[in-house]
N, C-alpha and C. Protein backbone atom coordinates (compact mmCIF):
# COMPACT_ATOMS: atom_id res chain seq x y z
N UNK A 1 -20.89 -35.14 -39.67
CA UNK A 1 -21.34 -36.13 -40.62
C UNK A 1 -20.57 -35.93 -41.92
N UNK A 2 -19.87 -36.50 -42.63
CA UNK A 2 -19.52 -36.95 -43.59
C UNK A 2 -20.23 -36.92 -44.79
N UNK A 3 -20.12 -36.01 -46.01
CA UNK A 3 -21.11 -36.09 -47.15
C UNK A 3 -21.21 -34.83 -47.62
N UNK A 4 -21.71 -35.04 -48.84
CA UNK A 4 -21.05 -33.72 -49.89
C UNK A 4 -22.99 -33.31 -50.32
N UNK A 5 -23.72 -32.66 -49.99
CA UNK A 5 -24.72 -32.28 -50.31
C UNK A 5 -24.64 -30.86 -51.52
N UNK A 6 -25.72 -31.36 -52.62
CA UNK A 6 -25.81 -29.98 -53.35
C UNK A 6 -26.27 -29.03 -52.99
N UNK A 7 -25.72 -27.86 -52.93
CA UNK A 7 -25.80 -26.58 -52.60
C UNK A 7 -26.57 -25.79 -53.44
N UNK A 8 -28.49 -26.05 -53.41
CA UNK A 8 -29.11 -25.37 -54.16
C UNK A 8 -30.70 -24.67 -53.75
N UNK A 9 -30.52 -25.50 -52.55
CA UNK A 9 -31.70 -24.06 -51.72
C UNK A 9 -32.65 -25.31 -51.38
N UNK A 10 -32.48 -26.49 -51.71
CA UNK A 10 -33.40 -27.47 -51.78
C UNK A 10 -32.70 -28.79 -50.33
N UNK A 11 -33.67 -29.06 -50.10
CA UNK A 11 -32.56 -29.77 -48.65
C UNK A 11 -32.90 -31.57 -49.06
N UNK A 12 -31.72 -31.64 -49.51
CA UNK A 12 -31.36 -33.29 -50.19
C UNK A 12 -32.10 -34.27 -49.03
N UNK A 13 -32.20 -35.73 -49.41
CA UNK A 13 -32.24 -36.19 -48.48
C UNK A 13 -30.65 -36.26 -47.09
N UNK A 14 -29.52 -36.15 -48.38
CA UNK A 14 -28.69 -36.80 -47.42
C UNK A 14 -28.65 -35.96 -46.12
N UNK A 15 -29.11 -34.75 -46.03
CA UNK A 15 -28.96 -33.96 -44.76
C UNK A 15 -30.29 -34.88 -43.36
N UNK A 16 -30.51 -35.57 -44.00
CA UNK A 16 -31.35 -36.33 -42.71
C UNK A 16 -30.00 -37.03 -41.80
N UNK A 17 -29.43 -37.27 -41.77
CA UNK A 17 -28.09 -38.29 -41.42
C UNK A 17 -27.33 -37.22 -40.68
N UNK A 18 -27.58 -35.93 -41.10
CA UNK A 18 -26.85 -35.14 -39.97
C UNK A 18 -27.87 -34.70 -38.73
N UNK A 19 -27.06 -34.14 -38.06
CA UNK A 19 -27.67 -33.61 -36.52
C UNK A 19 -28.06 -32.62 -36.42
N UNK A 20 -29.24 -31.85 -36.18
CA UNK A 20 -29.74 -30.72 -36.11
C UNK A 20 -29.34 -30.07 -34.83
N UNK A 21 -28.51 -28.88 -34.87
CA UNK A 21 -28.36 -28.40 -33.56
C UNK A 21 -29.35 -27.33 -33.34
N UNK A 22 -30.12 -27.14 -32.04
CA UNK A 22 -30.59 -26.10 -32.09
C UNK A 22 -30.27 -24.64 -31.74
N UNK A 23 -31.03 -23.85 -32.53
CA UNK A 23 -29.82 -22.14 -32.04
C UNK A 23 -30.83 -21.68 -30.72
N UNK A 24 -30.48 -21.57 -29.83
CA UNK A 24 -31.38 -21.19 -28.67
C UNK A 24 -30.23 -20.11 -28.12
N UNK A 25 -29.34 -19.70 -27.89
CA UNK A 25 -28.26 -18.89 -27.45
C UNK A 25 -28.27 -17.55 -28.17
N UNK A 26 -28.64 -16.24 -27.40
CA UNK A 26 -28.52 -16.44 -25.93
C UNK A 26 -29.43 -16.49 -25.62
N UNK A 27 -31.15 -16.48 -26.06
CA UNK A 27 -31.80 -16.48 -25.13
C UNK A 27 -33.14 -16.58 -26.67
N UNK A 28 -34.24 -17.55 -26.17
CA UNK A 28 -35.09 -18.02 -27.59
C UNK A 28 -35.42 -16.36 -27.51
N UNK A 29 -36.21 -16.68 -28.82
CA UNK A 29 -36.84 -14.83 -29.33
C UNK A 29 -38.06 -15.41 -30.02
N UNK A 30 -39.12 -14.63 -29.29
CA UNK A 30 -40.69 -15.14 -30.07
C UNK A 30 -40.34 -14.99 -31.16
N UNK A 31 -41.31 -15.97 -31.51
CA UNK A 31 -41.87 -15.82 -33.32
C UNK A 31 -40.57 -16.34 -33.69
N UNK A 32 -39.46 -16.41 -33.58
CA UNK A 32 -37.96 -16.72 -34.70
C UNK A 32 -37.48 -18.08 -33.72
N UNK A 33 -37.37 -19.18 -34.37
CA UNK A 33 -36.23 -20.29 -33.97
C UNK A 33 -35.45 -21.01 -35.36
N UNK A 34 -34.99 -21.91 -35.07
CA UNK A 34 -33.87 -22.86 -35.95
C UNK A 34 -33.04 -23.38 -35.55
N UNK A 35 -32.98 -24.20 -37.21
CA UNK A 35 -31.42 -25.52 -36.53
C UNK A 35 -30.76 -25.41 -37.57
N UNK A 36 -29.17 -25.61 -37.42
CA UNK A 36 -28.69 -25.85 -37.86
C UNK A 36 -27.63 -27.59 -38.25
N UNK A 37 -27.55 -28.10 -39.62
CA UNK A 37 -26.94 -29.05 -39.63
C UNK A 37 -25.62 -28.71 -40.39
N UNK A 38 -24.85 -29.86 -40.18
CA UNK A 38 -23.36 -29.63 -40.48
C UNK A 38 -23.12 -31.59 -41.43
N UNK A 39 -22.52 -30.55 -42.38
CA UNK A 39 -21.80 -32.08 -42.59
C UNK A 39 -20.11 -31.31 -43.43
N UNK A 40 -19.25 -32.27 -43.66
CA UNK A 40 -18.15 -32.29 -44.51
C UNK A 40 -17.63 -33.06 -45.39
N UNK A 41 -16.79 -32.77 -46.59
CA UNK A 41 -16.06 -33.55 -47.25
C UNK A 41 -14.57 -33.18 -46.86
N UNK A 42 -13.74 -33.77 -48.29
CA UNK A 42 -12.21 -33.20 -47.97
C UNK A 42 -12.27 -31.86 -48.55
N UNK A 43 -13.28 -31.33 -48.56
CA UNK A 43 -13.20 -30.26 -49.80
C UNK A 43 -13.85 -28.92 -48.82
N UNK A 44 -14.71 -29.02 -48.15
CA UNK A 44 -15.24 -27.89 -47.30
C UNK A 44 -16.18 -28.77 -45.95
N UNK A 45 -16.85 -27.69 -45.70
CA UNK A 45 -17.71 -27.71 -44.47
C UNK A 45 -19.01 -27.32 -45.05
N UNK A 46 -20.49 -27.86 -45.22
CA UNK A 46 -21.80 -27.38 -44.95
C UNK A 46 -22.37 -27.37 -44.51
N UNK A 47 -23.52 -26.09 -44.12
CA UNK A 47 -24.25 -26.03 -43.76
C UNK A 47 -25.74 -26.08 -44.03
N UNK A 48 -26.67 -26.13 -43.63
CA UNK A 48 -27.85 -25.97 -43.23
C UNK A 48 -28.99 -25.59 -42.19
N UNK A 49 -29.21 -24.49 -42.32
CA UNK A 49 -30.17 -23.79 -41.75
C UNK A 49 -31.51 -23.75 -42.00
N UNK A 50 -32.08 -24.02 -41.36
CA UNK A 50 -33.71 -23.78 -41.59
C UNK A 50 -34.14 -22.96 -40.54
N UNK A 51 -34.75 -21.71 -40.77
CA UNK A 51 -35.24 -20.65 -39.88
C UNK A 51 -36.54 -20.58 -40.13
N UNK A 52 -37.28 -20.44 -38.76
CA UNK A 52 -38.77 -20.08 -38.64
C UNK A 52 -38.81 -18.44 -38.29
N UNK A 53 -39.45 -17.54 -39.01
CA UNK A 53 -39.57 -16.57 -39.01
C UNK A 53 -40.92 -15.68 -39.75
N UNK A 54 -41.90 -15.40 -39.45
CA UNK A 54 -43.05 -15.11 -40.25
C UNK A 54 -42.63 -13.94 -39.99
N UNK A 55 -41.78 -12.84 -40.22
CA UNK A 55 -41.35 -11.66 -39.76
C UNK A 55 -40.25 -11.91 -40.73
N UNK A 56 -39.46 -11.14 -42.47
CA UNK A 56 -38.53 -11.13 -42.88
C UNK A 56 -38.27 -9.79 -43.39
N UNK A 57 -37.24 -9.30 -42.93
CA UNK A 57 -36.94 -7.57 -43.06
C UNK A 57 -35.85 -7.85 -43.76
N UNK A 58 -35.70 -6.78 -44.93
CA UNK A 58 -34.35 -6.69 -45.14
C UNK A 58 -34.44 -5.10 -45.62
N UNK A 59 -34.76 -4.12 -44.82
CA UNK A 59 -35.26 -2.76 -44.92
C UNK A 59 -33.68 -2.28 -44.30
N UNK A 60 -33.04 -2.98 -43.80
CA UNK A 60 -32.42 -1.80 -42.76
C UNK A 60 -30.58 -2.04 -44.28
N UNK A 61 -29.96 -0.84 -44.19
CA UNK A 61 -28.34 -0.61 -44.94
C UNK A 61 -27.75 -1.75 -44.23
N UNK A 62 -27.63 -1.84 -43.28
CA UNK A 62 -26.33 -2.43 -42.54
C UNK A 62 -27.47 -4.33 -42.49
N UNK A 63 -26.00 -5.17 -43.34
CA UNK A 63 -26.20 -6.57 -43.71
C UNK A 63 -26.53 -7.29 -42.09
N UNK A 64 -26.07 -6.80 -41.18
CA UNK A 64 -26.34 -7.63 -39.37
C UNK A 64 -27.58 -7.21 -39.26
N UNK A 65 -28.14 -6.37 -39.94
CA UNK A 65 -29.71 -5.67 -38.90
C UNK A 65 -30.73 -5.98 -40.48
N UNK A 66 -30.32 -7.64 -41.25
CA UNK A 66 -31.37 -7.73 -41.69
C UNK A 66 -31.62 -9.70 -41.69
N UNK A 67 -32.95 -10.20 -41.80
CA UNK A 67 -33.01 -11.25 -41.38
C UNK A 67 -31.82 -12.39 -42.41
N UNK A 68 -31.13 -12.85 -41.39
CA UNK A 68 -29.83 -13.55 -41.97
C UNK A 68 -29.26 -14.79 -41.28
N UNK A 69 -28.49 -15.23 -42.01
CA UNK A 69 -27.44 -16.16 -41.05
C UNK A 69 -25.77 -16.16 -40.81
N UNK A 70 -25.64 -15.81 -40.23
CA UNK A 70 -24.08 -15.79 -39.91
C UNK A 70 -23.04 -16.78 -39.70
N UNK A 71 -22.36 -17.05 -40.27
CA UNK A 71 -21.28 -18.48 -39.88
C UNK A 71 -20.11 -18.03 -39.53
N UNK A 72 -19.25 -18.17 -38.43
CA UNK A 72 -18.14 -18.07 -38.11
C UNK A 72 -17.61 -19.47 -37.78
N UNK A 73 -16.48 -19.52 -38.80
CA UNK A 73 -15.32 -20.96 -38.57
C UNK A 73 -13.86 -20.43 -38.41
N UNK A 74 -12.99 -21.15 -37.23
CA UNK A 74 -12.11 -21.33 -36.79
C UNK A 74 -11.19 -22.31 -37.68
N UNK A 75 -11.08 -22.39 -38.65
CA UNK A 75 -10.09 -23.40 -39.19
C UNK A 75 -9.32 -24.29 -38.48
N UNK A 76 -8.37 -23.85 -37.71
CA UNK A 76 -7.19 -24.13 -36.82
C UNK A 76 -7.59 -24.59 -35.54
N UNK A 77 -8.95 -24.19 -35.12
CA UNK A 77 -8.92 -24.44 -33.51
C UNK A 77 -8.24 -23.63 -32.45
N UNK A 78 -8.02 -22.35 -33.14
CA UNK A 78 -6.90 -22.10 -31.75
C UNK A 78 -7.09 -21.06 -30.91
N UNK A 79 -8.72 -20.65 -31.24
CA UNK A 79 -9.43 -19.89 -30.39
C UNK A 79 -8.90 -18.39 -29.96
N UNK A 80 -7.91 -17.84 -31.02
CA UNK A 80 -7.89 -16.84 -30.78
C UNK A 80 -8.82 -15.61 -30.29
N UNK A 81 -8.63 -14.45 -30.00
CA UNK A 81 -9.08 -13.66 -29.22
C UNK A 81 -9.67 -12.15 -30.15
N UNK A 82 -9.12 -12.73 -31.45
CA UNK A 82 -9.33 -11.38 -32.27
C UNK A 82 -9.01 -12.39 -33.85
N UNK A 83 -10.02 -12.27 -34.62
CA UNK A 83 -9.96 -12.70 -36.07
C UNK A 83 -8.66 -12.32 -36.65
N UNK A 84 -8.07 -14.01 -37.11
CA UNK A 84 -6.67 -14.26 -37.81
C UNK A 84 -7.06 -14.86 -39.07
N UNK A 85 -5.98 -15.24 -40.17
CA UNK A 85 -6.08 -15.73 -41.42
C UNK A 85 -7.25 -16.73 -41.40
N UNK A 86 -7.05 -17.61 -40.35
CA UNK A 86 -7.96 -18.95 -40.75
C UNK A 86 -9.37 -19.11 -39.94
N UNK A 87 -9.66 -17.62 -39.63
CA UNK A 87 -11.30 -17.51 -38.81
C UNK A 87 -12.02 -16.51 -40.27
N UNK A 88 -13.14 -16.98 -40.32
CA UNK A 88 -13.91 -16.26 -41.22
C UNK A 88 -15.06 -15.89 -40.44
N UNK A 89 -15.92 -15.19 -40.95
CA UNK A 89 -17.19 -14.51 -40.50
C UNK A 89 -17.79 -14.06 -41.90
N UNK A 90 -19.11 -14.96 -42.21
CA UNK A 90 -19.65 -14.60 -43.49
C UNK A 90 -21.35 -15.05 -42.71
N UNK A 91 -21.90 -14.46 -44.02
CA UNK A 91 -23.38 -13.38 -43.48
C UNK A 91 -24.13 -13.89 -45.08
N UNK A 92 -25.70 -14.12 -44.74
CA UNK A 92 -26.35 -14.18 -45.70
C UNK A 92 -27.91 -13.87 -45.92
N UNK A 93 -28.01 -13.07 -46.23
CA UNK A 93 -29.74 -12.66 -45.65
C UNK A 93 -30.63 -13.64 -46.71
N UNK A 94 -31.87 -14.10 -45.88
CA UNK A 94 -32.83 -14.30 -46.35
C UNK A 94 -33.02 -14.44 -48.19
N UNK A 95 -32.65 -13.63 -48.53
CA UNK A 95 -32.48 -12.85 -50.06
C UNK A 95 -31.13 -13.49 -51.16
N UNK A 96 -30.87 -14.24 -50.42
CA UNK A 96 -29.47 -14.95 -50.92
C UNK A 96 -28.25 -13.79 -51.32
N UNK A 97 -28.39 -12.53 -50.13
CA UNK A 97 -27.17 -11.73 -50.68
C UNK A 97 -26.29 -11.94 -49.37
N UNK A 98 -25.07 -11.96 -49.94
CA UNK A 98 -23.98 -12.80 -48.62
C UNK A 98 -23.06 -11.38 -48.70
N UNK A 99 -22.59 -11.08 -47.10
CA UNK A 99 -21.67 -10.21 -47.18
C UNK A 99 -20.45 -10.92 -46.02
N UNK A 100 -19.50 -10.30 -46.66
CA UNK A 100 -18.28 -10.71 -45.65
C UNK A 100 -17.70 -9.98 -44.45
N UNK A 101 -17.68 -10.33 -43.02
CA UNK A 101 -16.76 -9.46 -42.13
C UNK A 101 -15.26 -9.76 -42.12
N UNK A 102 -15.41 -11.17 -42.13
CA UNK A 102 -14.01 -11.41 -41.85
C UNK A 102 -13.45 -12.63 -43.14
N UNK A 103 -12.55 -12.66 -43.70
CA UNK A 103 -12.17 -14.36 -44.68
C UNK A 103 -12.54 -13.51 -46.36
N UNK A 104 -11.79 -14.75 -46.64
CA UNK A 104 -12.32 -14.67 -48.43
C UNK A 104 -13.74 -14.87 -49.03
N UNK A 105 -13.97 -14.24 -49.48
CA UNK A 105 -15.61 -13.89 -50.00
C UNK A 105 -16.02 -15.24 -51.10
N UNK A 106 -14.69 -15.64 -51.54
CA UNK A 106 -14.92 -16.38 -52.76
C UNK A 106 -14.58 -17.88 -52.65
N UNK A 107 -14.54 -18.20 -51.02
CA UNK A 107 -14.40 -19.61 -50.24
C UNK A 107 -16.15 -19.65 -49.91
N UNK A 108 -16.74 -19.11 -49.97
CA UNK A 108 -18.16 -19.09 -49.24
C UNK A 108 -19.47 -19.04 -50.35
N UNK A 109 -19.99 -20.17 -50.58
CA UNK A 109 -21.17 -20.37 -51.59
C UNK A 109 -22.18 -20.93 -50.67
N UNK A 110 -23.67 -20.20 -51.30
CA UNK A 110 -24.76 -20.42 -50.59
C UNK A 110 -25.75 -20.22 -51.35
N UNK A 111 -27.07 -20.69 -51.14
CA UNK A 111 -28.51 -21.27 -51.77
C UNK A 111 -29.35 -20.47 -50.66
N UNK A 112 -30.34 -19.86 -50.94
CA UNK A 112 -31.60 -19.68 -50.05
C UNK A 112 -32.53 -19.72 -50.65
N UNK A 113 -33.44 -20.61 -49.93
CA UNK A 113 -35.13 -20.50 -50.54
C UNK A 113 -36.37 -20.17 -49.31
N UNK A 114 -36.90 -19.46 -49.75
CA UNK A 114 -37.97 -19.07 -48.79
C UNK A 114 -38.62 -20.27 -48.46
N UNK A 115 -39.34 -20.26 -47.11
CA UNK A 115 -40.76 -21.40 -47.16
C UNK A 115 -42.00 -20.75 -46.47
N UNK A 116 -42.83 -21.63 -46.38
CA UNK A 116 -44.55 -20.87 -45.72
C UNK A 116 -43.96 -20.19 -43.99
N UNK A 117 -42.51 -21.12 -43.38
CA UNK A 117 -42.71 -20.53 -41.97
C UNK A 117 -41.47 -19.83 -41.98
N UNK A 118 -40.44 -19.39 -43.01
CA UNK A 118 -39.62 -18.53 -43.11
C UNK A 118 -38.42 -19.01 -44.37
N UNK A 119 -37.14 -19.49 -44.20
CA UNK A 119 -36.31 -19.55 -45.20
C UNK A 119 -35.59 -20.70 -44.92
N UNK A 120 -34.42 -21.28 -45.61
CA UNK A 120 -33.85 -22.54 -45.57
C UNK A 120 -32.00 -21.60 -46.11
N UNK A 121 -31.37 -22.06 -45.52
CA UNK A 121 -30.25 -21.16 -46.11
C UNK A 121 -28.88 -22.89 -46.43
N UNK A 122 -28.30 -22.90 -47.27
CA UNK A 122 -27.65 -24.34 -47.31
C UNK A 122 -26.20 -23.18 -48.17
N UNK A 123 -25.38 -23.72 -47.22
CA UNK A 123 -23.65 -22.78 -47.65
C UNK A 123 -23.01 -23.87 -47.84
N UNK A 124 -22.00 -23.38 -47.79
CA UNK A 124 -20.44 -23.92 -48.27
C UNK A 124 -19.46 -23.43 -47.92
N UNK A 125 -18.25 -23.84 -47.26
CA UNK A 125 -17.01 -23.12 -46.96
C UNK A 125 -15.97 -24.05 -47.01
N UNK A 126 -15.42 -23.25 -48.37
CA UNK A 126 -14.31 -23.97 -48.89
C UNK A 126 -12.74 -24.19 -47.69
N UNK A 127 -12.35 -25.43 -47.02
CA UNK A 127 -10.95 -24.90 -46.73
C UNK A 127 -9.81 -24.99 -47.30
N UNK A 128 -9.18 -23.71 -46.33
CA UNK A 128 -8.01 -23.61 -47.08
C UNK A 128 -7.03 -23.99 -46.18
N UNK A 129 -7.36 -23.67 -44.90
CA UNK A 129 -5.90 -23.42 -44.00
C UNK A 129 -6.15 -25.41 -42.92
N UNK A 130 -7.01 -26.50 -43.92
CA UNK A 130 -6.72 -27.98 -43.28
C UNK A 130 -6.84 -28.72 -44.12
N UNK A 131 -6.48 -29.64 -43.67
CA UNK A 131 -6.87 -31.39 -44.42
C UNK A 131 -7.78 -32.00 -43.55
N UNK A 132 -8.70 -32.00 -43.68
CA UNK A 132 -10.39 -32.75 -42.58
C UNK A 132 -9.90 -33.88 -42.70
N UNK A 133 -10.20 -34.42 -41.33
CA UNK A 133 -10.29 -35.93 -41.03
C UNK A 133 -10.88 -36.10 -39.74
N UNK A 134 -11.62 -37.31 -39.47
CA UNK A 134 -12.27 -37.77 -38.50
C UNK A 134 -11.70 -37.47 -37.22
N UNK A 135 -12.47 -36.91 -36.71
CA UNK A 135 -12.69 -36.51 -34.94
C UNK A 135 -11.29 -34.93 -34.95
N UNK A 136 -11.37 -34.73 -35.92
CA UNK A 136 -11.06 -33.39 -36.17
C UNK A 136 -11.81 -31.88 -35.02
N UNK A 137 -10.79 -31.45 -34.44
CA UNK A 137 -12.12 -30.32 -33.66
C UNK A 137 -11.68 -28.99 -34.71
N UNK A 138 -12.88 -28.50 -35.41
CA UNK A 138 -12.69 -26.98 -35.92
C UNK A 138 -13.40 -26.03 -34.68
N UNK A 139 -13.43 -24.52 -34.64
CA UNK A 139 -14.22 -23.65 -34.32
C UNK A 139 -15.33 -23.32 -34.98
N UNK A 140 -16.52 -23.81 -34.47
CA UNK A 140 -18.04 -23.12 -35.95
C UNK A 140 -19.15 -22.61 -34.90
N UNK A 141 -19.58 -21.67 -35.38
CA UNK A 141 -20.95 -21.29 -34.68
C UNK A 141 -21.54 -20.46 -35.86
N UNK A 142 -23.00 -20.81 -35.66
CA UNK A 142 -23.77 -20.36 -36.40
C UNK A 142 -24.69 -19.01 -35.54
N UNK A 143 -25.33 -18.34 -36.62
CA UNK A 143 -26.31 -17.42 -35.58
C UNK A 143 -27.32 -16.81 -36.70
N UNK A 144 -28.50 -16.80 -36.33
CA UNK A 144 -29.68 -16.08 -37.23
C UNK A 144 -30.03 -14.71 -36.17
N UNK A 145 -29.85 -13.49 -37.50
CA UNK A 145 -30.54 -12.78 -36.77
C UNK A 145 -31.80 -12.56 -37.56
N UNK A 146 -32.78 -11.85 -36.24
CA UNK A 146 -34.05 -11.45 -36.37
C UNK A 146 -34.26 -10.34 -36.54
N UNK A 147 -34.82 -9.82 -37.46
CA UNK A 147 -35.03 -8.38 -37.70
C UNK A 147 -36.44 -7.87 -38.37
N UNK A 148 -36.93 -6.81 -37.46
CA UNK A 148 -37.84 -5.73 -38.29
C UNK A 148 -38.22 -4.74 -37.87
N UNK A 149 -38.59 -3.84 -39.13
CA UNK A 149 -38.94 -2.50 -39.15
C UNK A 149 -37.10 -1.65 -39.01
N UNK A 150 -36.08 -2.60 -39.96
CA UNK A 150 -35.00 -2.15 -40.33
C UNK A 150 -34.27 -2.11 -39.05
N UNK A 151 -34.08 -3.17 -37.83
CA UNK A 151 -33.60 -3.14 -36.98
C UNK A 151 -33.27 -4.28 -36.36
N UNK A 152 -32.15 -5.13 -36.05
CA UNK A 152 -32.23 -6.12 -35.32
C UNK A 152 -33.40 -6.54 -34.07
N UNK A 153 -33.72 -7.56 -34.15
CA UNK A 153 -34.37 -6.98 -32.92
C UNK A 153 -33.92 -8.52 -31.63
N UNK A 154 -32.86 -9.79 -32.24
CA UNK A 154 -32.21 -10.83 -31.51
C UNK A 154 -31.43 -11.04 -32.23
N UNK A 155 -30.92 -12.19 -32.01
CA UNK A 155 -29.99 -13.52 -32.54
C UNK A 155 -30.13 -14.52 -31.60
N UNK A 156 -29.88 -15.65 -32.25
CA UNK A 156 -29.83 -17.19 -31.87
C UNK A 156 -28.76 -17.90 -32.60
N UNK A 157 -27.81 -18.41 -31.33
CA UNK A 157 -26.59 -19.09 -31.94
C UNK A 157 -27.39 -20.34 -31.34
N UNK A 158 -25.96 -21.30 -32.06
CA UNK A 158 -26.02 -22.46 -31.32
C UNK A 158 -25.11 -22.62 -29.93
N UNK A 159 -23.92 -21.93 -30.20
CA UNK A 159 -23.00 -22.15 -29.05
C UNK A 159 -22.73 -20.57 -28.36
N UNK A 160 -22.19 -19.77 -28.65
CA UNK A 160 -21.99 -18.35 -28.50
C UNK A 160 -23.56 -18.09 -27.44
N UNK A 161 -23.48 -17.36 -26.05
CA UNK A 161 -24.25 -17.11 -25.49
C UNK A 161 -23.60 -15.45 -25.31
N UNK A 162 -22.95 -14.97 -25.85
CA UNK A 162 -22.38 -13.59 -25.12
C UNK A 162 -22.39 -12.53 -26.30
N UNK A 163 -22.78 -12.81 -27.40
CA UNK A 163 -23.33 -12.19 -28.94
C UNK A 163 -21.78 -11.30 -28.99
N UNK A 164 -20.85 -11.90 -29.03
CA UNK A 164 -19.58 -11.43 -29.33
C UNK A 164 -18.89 -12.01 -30.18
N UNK A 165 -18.85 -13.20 -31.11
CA UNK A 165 -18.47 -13.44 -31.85
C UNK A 165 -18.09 -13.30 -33.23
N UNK A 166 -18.91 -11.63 -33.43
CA UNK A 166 -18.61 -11.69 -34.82
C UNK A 166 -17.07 -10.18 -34.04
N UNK A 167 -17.02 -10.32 -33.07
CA UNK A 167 -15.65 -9.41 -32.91
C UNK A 167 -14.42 -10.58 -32.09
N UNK A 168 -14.88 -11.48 -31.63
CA UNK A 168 -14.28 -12.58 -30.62
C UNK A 168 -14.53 -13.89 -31.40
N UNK A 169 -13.44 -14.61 -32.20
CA UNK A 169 -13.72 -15.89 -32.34
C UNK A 169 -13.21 -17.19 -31.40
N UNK A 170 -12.88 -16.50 -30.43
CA UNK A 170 -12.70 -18.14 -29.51
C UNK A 170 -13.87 -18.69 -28.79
């Protein structure tokens, strides 16, 4: 979908017009689901996440083993086998603190606001390595993990069923 939404923890109307994908991959996890929506300008890619989670940890050091969302984009499409210039991997817990595995830290802006059945997470990823245009294919998958008592305890992508993607971006 097409459209430049503000990036402030608050979910505009215009995100009705996009498509909610659901993260069910690899396999649902009580108590935790979500969707994610996508839209773009010429300027980046956003997202939107809304996670159900009455369970939010962020007890554990390590940024994967606390309740978060993960975005990995392919710029290029070209499905490499091991993270290159134009694949990123960026991370954002619950808490609005974002850490980076893979890409520039300072292409990636994001909003989180809590709600009564868990959090709402709304990013940004600036590109660098295209020029967007219609029926464009990028690489994107999203993934929430679930965590407590300082420990992962799932994840739910939308596409990724083999929880290898934050080492495998094709």
């Amino acid at each position: 979908q097409f459209g430049t939404p503000k990036i402030d923890g608050v979910v505009d109307d215009i995100w009705a017009s996009a498509t909610a994908y659901a993260m069910e991959q690899p396999n649902l996890l009580e108590g935790t689901s979500g969707t994610t929506r996508l839209m773009w300008d010429d300027n980046a890619l956003y997202l939107l996440t809304e996670v159900v989670d009455g369970n939010l940890d962020s007890t554990a050091g390590a940024a994967y083993q606390q309740d978060s969302v993960e975005v990995f984009l392919d710029e290029l499409y070209d499905k490499a086998t091991s993270y290159q210039g134009d694949d990123v991997h960026y991370r954002v817990n619950y808490q609005n603190v974002r850490s980076t595995d893979n890409g520039d830290s300072g292409r990636f802006y994001t909003a989180v606001s809590t709600t009564e059945t868990g959090y709402t997470v709304e990013a940004c990823i600036r590109f660098v390595n295209v020029t967007p245009a219609n029926d464009m294919e990028l690489g994107f998958d999203a993934q929430i993990n679930a965590c407590e008592g300082g420990n992962r305890s799932g994840t739910l992508n939308i596409f990724d069923a083999t929880g290898n993607a934050y080492a495998d971006p094709s």
